[in-house]
Protein backbone atom coordinates (compact mmCIF):
# COMPACT_ATOMS: atom_id res chain seq x y z
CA UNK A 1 -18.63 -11.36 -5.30
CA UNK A 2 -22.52 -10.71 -4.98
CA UNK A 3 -24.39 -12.65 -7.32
CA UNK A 4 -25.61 -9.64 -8.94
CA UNK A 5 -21.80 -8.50 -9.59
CA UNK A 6 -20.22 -11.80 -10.99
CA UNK A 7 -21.66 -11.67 -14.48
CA UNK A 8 -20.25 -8.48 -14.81
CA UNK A 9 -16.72 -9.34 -13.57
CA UNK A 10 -14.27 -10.53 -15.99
CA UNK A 11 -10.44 -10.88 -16.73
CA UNK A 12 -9.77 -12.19 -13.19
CA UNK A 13 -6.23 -12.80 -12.50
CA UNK A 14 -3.75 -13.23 -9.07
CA UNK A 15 0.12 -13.05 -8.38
CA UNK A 16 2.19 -13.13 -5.20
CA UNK A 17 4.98 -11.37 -3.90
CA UNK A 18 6.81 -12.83 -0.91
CA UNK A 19 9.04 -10.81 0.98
CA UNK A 20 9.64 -12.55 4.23
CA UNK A 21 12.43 -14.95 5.41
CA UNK A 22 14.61 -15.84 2.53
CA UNK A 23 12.00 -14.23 0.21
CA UNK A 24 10.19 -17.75 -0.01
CA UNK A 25 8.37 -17.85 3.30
CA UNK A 26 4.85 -16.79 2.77
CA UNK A 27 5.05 -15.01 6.49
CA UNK A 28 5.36 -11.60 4.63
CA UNK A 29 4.52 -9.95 1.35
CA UNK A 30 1.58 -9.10 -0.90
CA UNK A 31 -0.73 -10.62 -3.24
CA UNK A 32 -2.62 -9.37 -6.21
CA UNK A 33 -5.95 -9.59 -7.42
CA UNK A 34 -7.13 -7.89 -10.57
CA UNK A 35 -10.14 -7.95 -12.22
CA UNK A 36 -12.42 -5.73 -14.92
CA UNK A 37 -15.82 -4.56 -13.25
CA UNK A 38 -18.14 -3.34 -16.53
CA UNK A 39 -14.74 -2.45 -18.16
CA UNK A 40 -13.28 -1.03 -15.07
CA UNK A 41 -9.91 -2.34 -14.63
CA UNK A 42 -9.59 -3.08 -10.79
CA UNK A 43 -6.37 -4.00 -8.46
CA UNK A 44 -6.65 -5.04 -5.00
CA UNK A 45 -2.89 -5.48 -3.39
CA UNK A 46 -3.28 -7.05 0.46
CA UNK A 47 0.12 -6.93 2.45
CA UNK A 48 1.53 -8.21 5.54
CA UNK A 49 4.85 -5.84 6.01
CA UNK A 50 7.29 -6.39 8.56
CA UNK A 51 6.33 -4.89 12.09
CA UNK A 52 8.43 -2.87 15.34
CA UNK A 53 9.79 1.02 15.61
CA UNK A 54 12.67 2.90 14.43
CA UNK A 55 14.13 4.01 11.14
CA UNK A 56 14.97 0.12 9.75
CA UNK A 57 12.37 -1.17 10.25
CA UNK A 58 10.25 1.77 8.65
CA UNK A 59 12.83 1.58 5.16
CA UNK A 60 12.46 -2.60 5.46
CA UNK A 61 8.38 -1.74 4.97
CA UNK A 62 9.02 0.82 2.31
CA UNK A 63 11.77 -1.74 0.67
CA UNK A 64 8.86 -4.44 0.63
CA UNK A 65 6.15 -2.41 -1.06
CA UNK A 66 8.87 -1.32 -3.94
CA UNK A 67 9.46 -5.37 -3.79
CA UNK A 68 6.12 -6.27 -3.98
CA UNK A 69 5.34 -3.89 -7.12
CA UNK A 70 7.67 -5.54 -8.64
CA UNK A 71 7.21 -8.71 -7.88
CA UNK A 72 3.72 -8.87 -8.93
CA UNK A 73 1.97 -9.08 -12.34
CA UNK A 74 -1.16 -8.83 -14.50
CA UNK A 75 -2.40 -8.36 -17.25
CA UNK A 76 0.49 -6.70 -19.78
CA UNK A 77 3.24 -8.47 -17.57
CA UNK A 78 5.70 -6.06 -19.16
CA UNK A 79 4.22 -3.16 -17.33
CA UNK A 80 3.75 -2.67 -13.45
CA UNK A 81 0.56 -2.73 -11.74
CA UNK A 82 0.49 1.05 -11.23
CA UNK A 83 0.38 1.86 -14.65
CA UNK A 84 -2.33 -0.74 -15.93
CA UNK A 85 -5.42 -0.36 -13.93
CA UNK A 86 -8.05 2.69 -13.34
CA UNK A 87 -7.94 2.20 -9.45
CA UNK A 88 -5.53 0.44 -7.26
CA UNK A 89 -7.03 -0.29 -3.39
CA UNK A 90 -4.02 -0.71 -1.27
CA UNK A 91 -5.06 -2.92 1.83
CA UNK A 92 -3.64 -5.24 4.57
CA UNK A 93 -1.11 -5.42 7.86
CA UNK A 94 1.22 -2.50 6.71
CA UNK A 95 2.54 -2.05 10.20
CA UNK A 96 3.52 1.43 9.98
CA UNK A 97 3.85 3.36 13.25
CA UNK A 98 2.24 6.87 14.20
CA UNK A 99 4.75 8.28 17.34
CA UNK A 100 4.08 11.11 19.30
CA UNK A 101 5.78 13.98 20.98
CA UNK A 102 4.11 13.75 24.26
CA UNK A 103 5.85 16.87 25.67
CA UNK A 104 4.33 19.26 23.16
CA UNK A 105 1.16 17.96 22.41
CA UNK A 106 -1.16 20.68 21.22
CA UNK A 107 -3.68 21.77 23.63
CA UNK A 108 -6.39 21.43 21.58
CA UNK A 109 -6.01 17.86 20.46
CA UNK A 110 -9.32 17.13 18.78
CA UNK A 111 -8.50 20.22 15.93
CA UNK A 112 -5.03 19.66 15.75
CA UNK A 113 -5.56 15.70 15.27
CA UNK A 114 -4.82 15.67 11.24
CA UNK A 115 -2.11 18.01 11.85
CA UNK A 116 -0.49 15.91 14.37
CA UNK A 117 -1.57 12.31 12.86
CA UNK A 118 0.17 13.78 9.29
CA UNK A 119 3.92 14.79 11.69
CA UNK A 120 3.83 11.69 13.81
CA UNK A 121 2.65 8.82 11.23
CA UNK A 122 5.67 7.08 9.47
CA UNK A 123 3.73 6.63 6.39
CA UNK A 124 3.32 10.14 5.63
CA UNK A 125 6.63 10.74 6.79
CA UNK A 126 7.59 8.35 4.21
CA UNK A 127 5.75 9.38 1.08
CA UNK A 128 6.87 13.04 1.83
CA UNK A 129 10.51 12.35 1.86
CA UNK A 130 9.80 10.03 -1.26
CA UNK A 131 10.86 6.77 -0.06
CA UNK A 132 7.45 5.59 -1.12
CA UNK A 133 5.58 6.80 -4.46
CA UNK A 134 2.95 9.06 -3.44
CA UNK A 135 1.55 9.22 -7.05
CA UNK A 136 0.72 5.47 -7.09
CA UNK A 137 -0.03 5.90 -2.68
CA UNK A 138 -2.98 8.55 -3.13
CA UNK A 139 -3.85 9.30 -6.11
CA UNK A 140 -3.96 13.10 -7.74
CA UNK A 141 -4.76 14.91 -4.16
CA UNK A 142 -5.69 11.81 -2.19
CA UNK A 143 -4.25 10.44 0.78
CA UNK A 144 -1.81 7.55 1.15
CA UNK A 145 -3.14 4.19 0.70
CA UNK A 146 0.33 2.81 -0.98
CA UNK A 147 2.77 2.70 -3.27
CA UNK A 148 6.60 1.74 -4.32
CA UNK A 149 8.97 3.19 -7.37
């Protein structure tokens, strides 16, 4: 942290969550950083999910986050991360895949781009048929950063 910020920062605290080979290899997975800011409880969760198209491998990514929300822990370690902290910045190598219908792109691209980005991207595609938690993802009305139930 800036040296302005670290006398401010308090409660630091890590955990890991590995979810590649034999769930020991640290090839895959998350890890956890939480900290208060001025009495601002902070999580930071970096991830590395597995990567390639199709259906598996989009349910091994969602199975992963659910994994790593478990898996890690802070502060009350009876309680998940979601449920502790004011924000929660979702980060890292999340490999999810945007795939498009080349035969019916819209004509106008450039306005139809959210439109198209929200049908083709298998991370919206996930949240919206619930196989990842969109409350703990965005937010109340945000867009997805992450999430797991």
């Amino acid at each position: 942290a800036k040296k302005a910020l670290q006398r401010r920062i308090t409660n630091v605290q890590h955990s890991v969550e590995n979810t590649g080979f034999l769930h020991v290899f640290p090839n895959k997975g998350g890890i956890l950083v939480t900290m208060q800011l001025d009495g601002t409880k902070l999580a930071f969760i970096s991830c590395h999910l597995s990567a390639h198209e199709g259906v598996k491998h989009c349910e091994e990514r969602n199975a992963s986050i659910a994994e790593i929300l478990g898996g890690v822990r802070a502060g009350d370690e009876r309680f998940d991360v979601t449920e502790q902290f004011h924000h929660l910045f979702w980060m890292g190598d999340m490999n999810y895949r945007t795939t498009y219908d080349t035969v019916n792109i819209p004509a106008n691209t450039k306005k139809n781009i959210k439109e198209l980005n929200d049908k083709s991207d298998a991370l919206v595609r996930s949240m919206s048929q619930k196989s990842v938690s969109t409350e703990t993802a965005a937010g109340e009305g945000g867009r997805a950063a992450a999430g797991g139930s």
